[in-house]
C-alpha atoms as a PDB file:
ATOM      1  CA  UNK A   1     -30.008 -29.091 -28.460  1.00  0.00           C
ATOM      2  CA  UNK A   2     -28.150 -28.981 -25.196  1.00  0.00           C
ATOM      3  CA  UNK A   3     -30.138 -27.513 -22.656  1.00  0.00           C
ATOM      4  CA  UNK A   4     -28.065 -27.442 -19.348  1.00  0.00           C
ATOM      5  CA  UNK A   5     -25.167 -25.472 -20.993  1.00  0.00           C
ATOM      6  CA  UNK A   6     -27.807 -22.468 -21.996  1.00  0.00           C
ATOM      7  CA  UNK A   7     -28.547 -19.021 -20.151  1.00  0.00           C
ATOM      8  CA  UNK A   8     -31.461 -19.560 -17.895  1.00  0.00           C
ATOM      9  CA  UNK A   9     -32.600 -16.144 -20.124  1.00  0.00           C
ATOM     10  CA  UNK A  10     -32.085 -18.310 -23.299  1.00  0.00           C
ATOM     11  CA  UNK A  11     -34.338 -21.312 -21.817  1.00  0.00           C
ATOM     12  CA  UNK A  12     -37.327 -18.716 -21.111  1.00  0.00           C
ATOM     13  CA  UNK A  13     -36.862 -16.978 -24.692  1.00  0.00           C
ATOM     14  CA  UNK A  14     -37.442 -20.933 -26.105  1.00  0.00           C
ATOM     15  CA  UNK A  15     -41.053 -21.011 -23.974  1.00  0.00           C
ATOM     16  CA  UNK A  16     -42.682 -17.406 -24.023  1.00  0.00           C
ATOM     17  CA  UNK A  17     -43.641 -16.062 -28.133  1.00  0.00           C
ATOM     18  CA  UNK A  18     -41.465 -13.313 -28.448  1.00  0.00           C
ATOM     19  CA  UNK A  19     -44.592 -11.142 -28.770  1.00  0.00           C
ATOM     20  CA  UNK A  20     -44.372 -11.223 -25.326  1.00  0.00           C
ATOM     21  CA  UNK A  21     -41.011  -9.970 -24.574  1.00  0.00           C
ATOM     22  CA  UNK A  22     -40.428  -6.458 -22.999  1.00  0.00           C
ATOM     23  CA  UNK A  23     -37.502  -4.184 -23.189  1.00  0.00           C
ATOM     24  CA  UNK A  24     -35.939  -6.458 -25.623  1.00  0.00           C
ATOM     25  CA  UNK A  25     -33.081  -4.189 -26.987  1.00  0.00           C
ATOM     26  CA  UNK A  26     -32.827  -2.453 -23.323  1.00  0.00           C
ATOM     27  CA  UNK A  27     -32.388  -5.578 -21.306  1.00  0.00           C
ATOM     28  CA  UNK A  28     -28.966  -7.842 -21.688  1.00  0.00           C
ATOM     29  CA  UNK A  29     -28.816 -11.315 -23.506  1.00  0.00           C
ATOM     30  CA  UNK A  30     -28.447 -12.767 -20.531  1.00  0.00           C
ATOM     31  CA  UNK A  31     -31.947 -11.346 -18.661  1.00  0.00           C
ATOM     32  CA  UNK A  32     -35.575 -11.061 -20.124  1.00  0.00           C
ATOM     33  CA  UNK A  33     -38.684  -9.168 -18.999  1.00  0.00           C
ATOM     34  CA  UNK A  34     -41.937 -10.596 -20.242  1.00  0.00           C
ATOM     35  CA  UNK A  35     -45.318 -10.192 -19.960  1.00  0.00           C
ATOM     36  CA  UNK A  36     -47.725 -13.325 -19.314  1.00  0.00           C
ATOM     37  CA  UNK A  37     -51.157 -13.848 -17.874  1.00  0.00           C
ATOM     38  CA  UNK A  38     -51.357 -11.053 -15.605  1.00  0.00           C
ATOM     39  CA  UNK A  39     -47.948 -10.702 -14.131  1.00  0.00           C
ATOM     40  CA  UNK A  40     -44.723  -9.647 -15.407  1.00  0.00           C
ATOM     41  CA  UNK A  41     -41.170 -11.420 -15.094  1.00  0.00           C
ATOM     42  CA  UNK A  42     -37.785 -10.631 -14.638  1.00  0.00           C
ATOM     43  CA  UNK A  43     -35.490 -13.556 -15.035  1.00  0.00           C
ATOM     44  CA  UNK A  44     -32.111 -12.202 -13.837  1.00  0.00           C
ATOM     45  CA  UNK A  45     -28.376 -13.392 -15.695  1.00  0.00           C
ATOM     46  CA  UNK A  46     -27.937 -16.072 -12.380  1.00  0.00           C
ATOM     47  CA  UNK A  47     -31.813 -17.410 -13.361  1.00  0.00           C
ATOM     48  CA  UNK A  48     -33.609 -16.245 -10.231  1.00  0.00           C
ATOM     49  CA  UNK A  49     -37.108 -15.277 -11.204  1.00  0.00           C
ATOM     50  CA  UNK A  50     -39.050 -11.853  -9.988  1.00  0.00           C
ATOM     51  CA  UNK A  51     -42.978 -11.287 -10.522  1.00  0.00           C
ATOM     52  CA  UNK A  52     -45.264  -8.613 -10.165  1.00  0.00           C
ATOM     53  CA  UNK A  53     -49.236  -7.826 -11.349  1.00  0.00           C
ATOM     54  CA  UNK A  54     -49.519  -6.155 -14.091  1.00  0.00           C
ATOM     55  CA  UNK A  55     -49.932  -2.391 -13.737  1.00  0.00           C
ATOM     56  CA  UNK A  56     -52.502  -0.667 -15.601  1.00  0.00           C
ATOM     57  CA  UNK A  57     -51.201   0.473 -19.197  1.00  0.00           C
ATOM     58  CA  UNK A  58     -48.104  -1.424 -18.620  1.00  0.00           C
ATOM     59  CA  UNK A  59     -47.213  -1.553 -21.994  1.00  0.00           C
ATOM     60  CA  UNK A  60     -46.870   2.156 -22.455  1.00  0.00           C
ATOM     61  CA  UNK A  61     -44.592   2.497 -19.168  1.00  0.00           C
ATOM     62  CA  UNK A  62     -40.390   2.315 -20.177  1.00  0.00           C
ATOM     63  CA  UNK A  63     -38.229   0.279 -18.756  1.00  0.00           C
ATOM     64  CA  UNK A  64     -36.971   2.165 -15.754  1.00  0.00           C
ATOM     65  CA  UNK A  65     -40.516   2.585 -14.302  1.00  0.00           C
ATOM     66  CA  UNK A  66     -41.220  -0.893 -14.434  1.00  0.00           C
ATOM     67  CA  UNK A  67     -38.136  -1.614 -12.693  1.00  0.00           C
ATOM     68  CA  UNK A  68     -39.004   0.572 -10.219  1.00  0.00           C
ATOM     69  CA  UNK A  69     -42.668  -0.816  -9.596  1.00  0.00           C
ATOM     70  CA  UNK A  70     -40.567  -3.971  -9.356  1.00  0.00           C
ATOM     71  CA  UNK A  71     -38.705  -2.405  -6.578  1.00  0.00           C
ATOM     72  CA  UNK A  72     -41.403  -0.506  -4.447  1.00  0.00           C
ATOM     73  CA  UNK A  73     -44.396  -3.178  -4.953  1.00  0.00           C
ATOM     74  CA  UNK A  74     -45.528  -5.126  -2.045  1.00  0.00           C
ATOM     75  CA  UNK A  75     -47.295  -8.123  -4.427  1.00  0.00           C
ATOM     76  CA  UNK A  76     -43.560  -8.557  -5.970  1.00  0.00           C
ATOM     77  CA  UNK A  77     -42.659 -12.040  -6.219  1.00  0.00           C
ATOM     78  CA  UNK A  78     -39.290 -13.665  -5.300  1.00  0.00           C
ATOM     79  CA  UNK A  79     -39.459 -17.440  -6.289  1.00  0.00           C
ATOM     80  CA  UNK A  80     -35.652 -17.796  -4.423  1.00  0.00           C
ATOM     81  CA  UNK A  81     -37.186 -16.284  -1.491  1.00  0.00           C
ATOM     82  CA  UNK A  82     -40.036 -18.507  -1.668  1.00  0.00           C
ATOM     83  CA  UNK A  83     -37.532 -21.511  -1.623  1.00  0.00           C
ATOM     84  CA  UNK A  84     -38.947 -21.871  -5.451  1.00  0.00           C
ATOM     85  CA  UNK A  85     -35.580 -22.759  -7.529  1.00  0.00           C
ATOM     86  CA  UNK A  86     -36.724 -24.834 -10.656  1.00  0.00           C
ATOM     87  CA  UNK A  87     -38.566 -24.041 -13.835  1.00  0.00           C
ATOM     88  CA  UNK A  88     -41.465 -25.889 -12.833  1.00  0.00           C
ATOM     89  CA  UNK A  89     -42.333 -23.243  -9.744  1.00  0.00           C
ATOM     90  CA  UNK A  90     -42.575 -20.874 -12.126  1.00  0.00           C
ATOM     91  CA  UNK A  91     -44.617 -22.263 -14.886  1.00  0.00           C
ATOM     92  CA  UNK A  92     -47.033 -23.388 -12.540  1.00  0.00           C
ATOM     93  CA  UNK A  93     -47.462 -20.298 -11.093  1.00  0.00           C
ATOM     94  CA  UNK A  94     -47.545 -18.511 -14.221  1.00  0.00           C
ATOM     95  CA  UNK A  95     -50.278 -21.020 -15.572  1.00  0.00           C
ATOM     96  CA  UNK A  96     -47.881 -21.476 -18.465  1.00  0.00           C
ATOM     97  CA  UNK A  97     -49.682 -23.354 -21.571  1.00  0.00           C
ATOM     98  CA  UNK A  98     -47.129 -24.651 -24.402  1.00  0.00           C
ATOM     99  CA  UNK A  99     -47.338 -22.201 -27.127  1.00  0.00           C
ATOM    100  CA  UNK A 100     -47.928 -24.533 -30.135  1.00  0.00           C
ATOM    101  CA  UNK A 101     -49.098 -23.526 -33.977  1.00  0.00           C
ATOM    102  CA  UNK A 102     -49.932 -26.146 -36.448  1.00  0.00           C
ATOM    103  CA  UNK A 103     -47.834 -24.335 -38.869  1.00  0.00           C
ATOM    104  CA  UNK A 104     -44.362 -25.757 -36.731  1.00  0.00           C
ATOM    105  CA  UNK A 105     -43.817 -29.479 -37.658  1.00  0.00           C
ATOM    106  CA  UNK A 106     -43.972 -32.011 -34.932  1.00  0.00           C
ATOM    107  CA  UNK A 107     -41.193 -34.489 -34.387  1.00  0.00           C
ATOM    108  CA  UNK A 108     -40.319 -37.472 -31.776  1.00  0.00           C
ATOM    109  CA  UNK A 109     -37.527 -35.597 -29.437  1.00  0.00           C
ATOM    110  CA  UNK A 110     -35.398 -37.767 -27.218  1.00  0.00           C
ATOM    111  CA  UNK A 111     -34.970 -35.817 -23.782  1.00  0.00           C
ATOM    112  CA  UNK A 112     -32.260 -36.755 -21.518  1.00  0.00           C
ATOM    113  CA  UNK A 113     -32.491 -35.583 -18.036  1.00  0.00           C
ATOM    114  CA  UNK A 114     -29.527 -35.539 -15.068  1.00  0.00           C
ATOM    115  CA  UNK A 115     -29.391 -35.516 -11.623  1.00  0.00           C
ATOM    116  CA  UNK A 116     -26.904 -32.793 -10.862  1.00  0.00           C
ATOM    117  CA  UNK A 117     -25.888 -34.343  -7.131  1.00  0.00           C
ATOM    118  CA  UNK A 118     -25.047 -37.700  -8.694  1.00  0.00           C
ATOM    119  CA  UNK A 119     -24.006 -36.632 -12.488  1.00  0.00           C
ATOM    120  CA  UNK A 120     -22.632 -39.739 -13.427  1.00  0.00           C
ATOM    121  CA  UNK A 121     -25.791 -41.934 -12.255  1.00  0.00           C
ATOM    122  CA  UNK A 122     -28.084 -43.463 -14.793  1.00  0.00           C
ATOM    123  CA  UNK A 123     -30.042 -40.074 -15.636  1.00  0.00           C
ATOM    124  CA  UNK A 124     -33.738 -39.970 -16.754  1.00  0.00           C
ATOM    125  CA  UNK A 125     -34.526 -40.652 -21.044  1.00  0.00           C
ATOM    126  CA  UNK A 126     -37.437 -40.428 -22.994  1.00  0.00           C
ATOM    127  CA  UNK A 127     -38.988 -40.405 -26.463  1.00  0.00           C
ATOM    128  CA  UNK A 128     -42.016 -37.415 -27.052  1.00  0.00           C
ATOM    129  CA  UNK A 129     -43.248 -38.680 -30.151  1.00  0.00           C
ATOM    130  CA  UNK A 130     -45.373 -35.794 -32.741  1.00  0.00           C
ATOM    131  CA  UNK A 131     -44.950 -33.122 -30.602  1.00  0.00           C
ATOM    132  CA  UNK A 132     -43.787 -29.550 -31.068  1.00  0.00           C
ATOM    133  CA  UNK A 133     -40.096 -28.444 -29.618  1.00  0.00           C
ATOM    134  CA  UNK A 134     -42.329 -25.831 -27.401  1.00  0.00           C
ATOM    135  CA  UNK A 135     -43.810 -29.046 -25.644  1.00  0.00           C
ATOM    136  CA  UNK A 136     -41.219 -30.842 -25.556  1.00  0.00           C
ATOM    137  CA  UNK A 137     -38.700 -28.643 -24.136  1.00  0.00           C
ATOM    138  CA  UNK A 138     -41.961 -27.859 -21.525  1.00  0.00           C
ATOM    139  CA  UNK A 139     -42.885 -31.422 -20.393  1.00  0.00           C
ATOM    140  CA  UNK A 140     -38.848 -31.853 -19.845  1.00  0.00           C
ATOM    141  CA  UNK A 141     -38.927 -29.059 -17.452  1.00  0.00           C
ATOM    142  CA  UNK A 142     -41.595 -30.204 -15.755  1.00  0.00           C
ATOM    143  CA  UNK A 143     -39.965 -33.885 -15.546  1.00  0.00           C
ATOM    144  CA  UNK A 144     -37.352 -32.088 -13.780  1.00  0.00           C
ATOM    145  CA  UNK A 145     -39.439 -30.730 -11.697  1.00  0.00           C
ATOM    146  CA  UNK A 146     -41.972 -33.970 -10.534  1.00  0.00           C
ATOM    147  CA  UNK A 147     -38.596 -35.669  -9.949  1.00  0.00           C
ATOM    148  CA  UNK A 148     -37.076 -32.868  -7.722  1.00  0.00           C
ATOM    149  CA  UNK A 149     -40.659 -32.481  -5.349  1.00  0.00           C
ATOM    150  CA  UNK A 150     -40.304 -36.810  -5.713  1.00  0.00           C
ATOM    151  CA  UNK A 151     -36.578 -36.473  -4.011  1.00  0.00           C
ATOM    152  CA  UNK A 152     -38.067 -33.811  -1.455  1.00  0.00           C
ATOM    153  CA  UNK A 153     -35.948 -31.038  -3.057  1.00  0.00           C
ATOM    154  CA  UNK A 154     -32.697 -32.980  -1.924  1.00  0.00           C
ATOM    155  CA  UNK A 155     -31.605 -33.127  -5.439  1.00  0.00           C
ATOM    156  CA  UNK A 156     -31.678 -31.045  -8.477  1.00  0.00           C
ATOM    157  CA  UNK A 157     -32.682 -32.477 -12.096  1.00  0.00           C
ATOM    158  CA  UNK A 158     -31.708 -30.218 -15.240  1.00  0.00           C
ATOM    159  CA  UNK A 159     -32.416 -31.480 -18.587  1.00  0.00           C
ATOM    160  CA  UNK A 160     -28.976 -32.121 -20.278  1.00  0.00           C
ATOM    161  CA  UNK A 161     -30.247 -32.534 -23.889  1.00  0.00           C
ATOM    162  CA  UNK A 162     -33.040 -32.564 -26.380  1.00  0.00           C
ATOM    163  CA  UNK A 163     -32.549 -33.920 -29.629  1.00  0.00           C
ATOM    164  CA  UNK A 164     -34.598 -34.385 -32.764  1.00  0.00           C
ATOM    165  CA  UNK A 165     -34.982 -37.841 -33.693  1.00  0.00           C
ATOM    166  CA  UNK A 166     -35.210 -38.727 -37.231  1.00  0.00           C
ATOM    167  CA  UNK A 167     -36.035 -41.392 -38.885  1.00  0.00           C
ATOM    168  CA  UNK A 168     -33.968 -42.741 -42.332  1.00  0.00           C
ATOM    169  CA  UNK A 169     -34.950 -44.394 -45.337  1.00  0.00           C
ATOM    170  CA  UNK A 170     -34.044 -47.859 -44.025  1.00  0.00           C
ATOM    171  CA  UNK A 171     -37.110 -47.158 -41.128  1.00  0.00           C
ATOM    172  CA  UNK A 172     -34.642 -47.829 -38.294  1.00  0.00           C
ATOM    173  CA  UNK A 173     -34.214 -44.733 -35.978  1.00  0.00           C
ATOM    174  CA  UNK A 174     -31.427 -42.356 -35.901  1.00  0.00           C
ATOM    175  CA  UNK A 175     -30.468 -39.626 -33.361  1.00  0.00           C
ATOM    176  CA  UNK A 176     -28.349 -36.371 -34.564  1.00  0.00           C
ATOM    177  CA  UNK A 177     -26.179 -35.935 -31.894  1.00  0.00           C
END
């Protein structure tokens, strides 16, 4: 699955269940609102991230008084503001846990990771091996992540691909492209 080429939107709806979505049919493809822990989040079309508590009954208030709680709150987060740009910021902050069910087979995923400064460098891969796409997908994030705070934020790492690995009949390994 390419990764890099995706709505930041699309990246979040592949981590959070959609049981926690908000204001799916109200909010554009390209932006989600979700609920986790005890904040909410706004992840906006250009994949800046907003937070805020959680108000009391939030999930009987509509969509325009959420946005305006957004707007008047003083505990409101802005992760640009903070000088927080990656996927990792976020998931730390949100104490994000890999939403996994036994049900979902586990597979080896080869993850390919970039350094967007230097694109045609060597980039980052590696081989997850019986884990759930959830996981995978997460620990590639926070790869990204570890090697951005390892650069001192000079450079940017996005995860390019991830791609199921399977294995034929023969027992050698083959990767779908």
């Amino acid at each position: 699955m390419e990764i890099n080429n995706g709505a930041p939107a699309q990246i979040w709806r592949l981590l959070i269940p959609k049981s926690y979505w908000m204001y799916a049919d109200e909010v554009p493809e390209d932006e989600l609102i979700f609920h986790y822990r005890d904040h909410i989040y706004f992840v906006n079309n250009d994949g800046s991230v907003l937070a805020m508590p959680k108000p009391a009954c939030y999930d009987l208030l509509d969509l325009g008084t959420i946005l305006e709680y957004l707007a008047t709150s003083d505990d409101t987060i802005d992760f640009d503001d903070e000088g927080e740009f990656d996927f990792g910021f976020v998931l730390k902050q949100m104490g994000y846990i890999a939403s996994v069910k036994e049900r979902r087979a586990k597979a080896t995923y080869q993850i390919e990771i970039i350094n967007t400064a230097l694109p045609k460098s060597n980039g980052s891969h590696y081989e997850l091996k019986n884990v759930h796409f959830v996981f995978a997908l997460y620990h590639a994030l926070m790869r990204c992540h570890e090697l951005n705070q390892k650069t001192d934020w000079e450079y940017e790492h996005e995860v390019v691909r991830i791609v199921k690995v399977e294995a034929s009949t023969s027992g050698k390994v083959q990767v779908n492209l």
